[in-house]
Each structure stands twice: as structure tokens, then as C-alpha cells.
PDB file of N, CA and C in Angstrom:
ATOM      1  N   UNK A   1      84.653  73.998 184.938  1.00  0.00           N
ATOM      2  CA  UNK A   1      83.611  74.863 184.429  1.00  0.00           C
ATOM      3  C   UNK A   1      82.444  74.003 183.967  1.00  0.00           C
ATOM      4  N   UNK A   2      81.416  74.342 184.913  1.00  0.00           N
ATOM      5  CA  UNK A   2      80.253  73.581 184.111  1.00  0.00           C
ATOM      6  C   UNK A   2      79.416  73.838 183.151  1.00  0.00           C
ATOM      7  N   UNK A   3      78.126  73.367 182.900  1.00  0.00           N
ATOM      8  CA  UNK A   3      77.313  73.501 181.335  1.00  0.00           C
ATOM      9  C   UNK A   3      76.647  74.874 181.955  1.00  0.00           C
ATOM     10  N   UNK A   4      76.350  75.787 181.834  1.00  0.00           N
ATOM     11  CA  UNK A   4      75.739  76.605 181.735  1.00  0.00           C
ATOM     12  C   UNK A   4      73.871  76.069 181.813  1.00  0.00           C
ATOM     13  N   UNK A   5      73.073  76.543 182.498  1.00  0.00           N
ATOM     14  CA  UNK A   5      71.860  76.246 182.538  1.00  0.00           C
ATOM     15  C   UNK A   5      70.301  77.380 181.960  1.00  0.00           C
ATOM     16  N   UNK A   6      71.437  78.570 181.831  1.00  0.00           N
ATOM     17  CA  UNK A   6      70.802  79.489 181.210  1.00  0.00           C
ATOM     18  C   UNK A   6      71.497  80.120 180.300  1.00  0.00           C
ATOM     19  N   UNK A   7      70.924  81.004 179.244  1.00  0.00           N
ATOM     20  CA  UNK A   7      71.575  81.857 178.363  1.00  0.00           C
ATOM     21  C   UNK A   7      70.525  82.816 178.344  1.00  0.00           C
ATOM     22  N   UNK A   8      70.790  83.886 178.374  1.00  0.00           N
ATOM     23  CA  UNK A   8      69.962  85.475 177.985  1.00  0.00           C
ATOM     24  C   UNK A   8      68.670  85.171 178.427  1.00  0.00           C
ATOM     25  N   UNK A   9      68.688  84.711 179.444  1.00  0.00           N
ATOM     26  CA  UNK A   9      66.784  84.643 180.128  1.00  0.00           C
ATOM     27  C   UNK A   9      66.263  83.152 179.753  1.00  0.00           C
ATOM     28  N   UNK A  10      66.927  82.654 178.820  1.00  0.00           N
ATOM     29  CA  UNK A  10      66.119  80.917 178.137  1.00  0.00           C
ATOM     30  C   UNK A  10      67.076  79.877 178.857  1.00  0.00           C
ATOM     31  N   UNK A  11      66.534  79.342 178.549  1.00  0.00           N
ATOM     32  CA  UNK A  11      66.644  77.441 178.951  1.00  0.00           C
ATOM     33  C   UNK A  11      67.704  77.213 178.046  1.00  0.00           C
ATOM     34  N   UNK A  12      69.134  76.446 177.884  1.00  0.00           N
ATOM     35  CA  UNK A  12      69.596  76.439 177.011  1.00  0.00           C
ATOM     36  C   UNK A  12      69.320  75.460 176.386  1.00  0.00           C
ATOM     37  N   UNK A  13      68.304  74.206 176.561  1.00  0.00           N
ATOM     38  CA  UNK A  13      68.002  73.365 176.315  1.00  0.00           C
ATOM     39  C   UNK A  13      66.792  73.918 175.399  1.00  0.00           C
ATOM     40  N   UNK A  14      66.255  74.578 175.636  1.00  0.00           N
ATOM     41  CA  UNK A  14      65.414  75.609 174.635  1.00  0.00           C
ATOM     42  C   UNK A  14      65.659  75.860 173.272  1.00  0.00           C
ATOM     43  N   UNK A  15      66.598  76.610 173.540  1.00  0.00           N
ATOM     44  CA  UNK A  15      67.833  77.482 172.659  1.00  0.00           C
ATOM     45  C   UNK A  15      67.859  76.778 171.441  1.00  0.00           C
ATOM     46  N   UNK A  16      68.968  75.054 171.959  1.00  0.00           N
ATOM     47  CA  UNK A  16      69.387  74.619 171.147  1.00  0.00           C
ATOM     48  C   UNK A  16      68.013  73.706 170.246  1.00  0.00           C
ATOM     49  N   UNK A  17      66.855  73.576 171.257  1.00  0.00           N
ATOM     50  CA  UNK A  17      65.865  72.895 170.517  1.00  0.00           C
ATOM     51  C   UNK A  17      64.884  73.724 169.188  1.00  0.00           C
ATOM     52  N   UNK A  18      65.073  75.134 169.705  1.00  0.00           N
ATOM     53  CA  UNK A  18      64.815  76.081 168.659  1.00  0.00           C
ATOM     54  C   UNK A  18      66.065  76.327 167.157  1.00  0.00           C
ATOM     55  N   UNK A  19      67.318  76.104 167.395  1.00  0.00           N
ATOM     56  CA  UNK A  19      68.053  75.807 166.982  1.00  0.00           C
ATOM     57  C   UNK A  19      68.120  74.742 165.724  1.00  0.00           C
ATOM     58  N   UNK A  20      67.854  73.592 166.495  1.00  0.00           N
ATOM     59  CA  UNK A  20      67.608  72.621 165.657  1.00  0.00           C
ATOM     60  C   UNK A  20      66.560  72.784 164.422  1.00  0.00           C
ATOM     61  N   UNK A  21      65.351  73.141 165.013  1.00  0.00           N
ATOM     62  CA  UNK A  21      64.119  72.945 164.366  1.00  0.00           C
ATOM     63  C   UNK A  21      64.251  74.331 163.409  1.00  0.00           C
ATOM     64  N   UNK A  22      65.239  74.964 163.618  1.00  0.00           N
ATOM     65  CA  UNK A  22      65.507  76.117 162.169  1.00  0.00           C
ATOM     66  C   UNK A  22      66.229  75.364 161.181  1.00  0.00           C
ATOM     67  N   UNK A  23      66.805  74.562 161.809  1.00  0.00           N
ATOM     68  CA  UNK A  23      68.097  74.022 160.410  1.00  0.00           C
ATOM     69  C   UNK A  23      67.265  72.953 159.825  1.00  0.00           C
ATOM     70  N   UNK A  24      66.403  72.387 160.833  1.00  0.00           N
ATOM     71  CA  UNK A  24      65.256  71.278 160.183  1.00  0.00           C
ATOM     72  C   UNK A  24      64.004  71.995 158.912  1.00  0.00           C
ATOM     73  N   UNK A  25      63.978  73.233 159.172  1.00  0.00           N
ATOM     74  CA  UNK A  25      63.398  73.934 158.587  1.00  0.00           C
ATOM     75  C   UNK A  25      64.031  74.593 156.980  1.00  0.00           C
ATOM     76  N   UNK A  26      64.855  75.014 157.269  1.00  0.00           N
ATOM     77  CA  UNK A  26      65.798  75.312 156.760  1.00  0.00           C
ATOM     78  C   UNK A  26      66.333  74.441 155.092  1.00  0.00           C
ATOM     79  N   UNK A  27      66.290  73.156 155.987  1.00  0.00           N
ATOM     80  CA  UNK A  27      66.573  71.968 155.000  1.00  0.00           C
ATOM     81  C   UNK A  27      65.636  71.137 154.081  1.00  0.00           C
ATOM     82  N   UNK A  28      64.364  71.729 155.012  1.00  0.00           N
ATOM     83  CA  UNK A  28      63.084  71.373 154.213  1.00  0.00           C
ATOM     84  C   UNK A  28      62.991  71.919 153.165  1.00  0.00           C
ATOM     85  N   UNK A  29      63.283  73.349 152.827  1.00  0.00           N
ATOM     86  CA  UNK A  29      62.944  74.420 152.606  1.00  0.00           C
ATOM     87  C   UNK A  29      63.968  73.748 150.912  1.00  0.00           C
ATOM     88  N   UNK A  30      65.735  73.772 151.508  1.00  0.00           N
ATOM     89  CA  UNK A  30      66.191  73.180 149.945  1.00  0.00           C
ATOM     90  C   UNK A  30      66.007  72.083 149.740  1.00  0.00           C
ATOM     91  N   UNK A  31      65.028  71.100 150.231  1.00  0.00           N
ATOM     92  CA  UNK A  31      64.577  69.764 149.446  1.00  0.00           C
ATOM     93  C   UNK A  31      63.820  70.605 148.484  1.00  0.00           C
ATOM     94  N   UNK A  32      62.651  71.284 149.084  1.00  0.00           N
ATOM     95  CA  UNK A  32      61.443  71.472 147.939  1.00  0.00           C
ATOM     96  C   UNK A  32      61.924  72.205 146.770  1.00  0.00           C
ATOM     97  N   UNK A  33      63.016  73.300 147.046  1.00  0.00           N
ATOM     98  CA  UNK A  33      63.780  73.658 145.849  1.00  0.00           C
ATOM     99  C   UNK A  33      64.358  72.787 144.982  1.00  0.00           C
ATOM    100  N   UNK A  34      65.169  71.796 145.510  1.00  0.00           N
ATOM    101  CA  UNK A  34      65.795  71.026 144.786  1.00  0.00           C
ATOM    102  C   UNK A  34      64.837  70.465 143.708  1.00  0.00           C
ATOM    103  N   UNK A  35      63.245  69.804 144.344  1.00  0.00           N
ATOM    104  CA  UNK A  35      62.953  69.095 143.745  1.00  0.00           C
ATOM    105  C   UNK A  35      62.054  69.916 142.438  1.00  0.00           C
ATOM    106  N   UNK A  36      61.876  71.506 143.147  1.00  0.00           N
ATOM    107  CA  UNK A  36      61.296  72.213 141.720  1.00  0.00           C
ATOM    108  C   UNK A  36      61.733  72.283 140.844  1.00  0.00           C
ATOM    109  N   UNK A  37      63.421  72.475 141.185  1.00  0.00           N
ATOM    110  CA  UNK A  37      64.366  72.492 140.220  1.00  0.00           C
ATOM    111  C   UNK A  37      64.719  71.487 138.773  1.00  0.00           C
ATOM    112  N   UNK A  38      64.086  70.208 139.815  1.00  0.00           N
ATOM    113  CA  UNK A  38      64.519  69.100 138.636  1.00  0.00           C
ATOM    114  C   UNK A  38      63.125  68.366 137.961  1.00  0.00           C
ATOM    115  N   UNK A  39      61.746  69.072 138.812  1.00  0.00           N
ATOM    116  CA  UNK A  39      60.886  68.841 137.398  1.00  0.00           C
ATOM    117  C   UNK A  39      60.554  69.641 136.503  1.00  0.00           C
ATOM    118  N   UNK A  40      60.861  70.919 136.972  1.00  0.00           N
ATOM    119  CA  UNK A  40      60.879  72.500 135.785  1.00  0.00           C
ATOM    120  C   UNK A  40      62.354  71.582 134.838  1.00  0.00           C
ATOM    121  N   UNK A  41      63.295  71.116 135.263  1.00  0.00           N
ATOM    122  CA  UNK A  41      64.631  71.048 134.041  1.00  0.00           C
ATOM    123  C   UNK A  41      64.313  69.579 133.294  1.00  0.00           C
ATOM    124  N   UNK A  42      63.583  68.740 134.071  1.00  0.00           N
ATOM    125  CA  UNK A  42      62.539  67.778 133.619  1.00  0.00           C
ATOM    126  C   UNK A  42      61.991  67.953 132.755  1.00  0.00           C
ATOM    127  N   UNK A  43      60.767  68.171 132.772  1.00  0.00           N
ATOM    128  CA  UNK A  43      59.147  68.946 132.070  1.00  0.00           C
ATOM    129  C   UNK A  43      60.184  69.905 131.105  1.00  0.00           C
ATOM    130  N   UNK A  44      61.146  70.643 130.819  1.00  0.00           N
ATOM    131  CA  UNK A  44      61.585  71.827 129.736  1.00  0.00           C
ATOM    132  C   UNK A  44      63.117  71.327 129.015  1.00  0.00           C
ATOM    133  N   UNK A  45      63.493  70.428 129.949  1.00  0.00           N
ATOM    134  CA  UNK A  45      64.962  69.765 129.163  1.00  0.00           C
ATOM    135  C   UNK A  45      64.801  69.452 127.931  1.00  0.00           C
ATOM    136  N   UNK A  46      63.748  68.850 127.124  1.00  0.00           N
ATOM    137  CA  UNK A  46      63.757  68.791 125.419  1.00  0.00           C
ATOM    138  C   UNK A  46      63.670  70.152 125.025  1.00  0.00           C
ATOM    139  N   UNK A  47      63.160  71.053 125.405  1.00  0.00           N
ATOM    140  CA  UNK A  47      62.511  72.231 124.376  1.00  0.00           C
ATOM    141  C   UNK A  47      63.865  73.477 124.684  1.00  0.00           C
ATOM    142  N   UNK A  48      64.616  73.075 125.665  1.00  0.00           N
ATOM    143  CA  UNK A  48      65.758  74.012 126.071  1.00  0.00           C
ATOM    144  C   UNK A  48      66.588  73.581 125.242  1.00  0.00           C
ATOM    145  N   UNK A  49      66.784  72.277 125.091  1.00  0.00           N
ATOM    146  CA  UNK A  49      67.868  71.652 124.309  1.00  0.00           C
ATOM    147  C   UNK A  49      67.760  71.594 122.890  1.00  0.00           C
ATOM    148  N   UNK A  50      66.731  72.086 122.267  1.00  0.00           N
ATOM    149  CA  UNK A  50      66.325  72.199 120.804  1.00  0.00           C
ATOM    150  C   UNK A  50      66.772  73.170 120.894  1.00  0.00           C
ATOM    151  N   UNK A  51      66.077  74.402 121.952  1.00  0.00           N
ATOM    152  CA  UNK A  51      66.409  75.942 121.320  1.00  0.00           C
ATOM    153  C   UNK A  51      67.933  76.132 121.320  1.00  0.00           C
ATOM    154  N   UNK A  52      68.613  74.995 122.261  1.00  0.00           N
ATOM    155  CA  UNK A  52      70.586  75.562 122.182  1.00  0.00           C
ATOM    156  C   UNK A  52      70.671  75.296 120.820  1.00  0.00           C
ATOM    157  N   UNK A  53      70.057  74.088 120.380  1.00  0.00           N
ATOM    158  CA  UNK A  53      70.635  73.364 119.225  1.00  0.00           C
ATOM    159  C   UNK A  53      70.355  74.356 117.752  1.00  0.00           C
ATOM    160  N   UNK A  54      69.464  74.378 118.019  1.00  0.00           N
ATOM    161  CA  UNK A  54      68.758  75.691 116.926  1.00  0.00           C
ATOM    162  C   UNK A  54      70.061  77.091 117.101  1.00  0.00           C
ATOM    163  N   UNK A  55      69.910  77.257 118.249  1.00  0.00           N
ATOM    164  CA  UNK A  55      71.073  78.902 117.977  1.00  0.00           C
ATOM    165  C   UNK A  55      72.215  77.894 117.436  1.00  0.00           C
ATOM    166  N   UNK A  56      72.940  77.058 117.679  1.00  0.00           N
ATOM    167  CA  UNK A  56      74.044  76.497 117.340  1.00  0.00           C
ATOM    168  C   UNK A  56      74.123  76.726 116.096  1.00  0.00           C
ATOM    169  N   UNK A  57      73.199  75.644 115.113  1.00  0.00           N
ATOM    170  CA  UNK A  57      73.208  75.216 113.853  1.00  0.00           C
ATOM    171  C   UNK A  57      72.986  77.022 113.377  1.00  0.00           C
ATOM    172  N   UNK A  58      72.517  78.301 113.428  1.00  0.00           N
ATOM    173  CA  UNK A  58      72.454  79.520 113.014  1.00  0.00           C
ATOM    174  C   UNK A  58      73.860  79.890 112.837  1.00  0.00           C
ATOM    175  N   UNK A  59      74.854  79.623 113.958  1.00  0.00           N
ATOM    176  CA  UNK A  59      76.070  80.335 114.405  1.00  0.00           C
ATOM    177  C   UNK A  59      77.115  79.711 112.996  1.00  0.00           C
TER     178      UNK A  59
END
């Protein structure tokens, strides 16, 4: 059985190059999250960590 040269009307060489460039996309997509993530917990990690400390010392 050989490689197949088409799938549903496309190139499968197509396919998988569209393929790729979603997951490349995809992954871009949770870098930039990641990195919002850690200068918002950056930039607010003192003032989050006072306010735990503050409810604490109340309790």
C-alpha cells in the first residue's frame, strides 16, 4: 500500500504543511500567554502577597 498523493481534493503535502503551521501557531499563541502570565504575577507578586498576608494575620 502506498502513500496516498491526495486527500479530499488537496495535496497531502499541503495538508500536512497547513497542519504544521497551526500547531506552529498554536504554540506561539501559549508562549505569549505564558509570558503575560509571569509579568502580570511579576509586576503584582508583592501586593498579592501582602494582601494574603493581611487576610491571614485578621483570621
Amino acid at each position: 500500500m502506498g502513500w496516498p498523493s491526495k486527500k479530499k481534493g488537496g495535496d497531502v503535502h499541503q495538508i500536512a504543511r497547513e497542519e504544521g503551521q497551526a500547531l506552529v501557531e498554536y504554540a506561539l499563541i501559549l508562549a505569549l500567554v505564558a509570558v503575560v502570565a509571569i509579568v502580570v504575577l511579576t509586576t503584582l507578586g508583592g501586593d498579592i502577597k501582602t494582601e494574603f498576608t493581611n487576610i491571614a494575620n485578621q483570621l
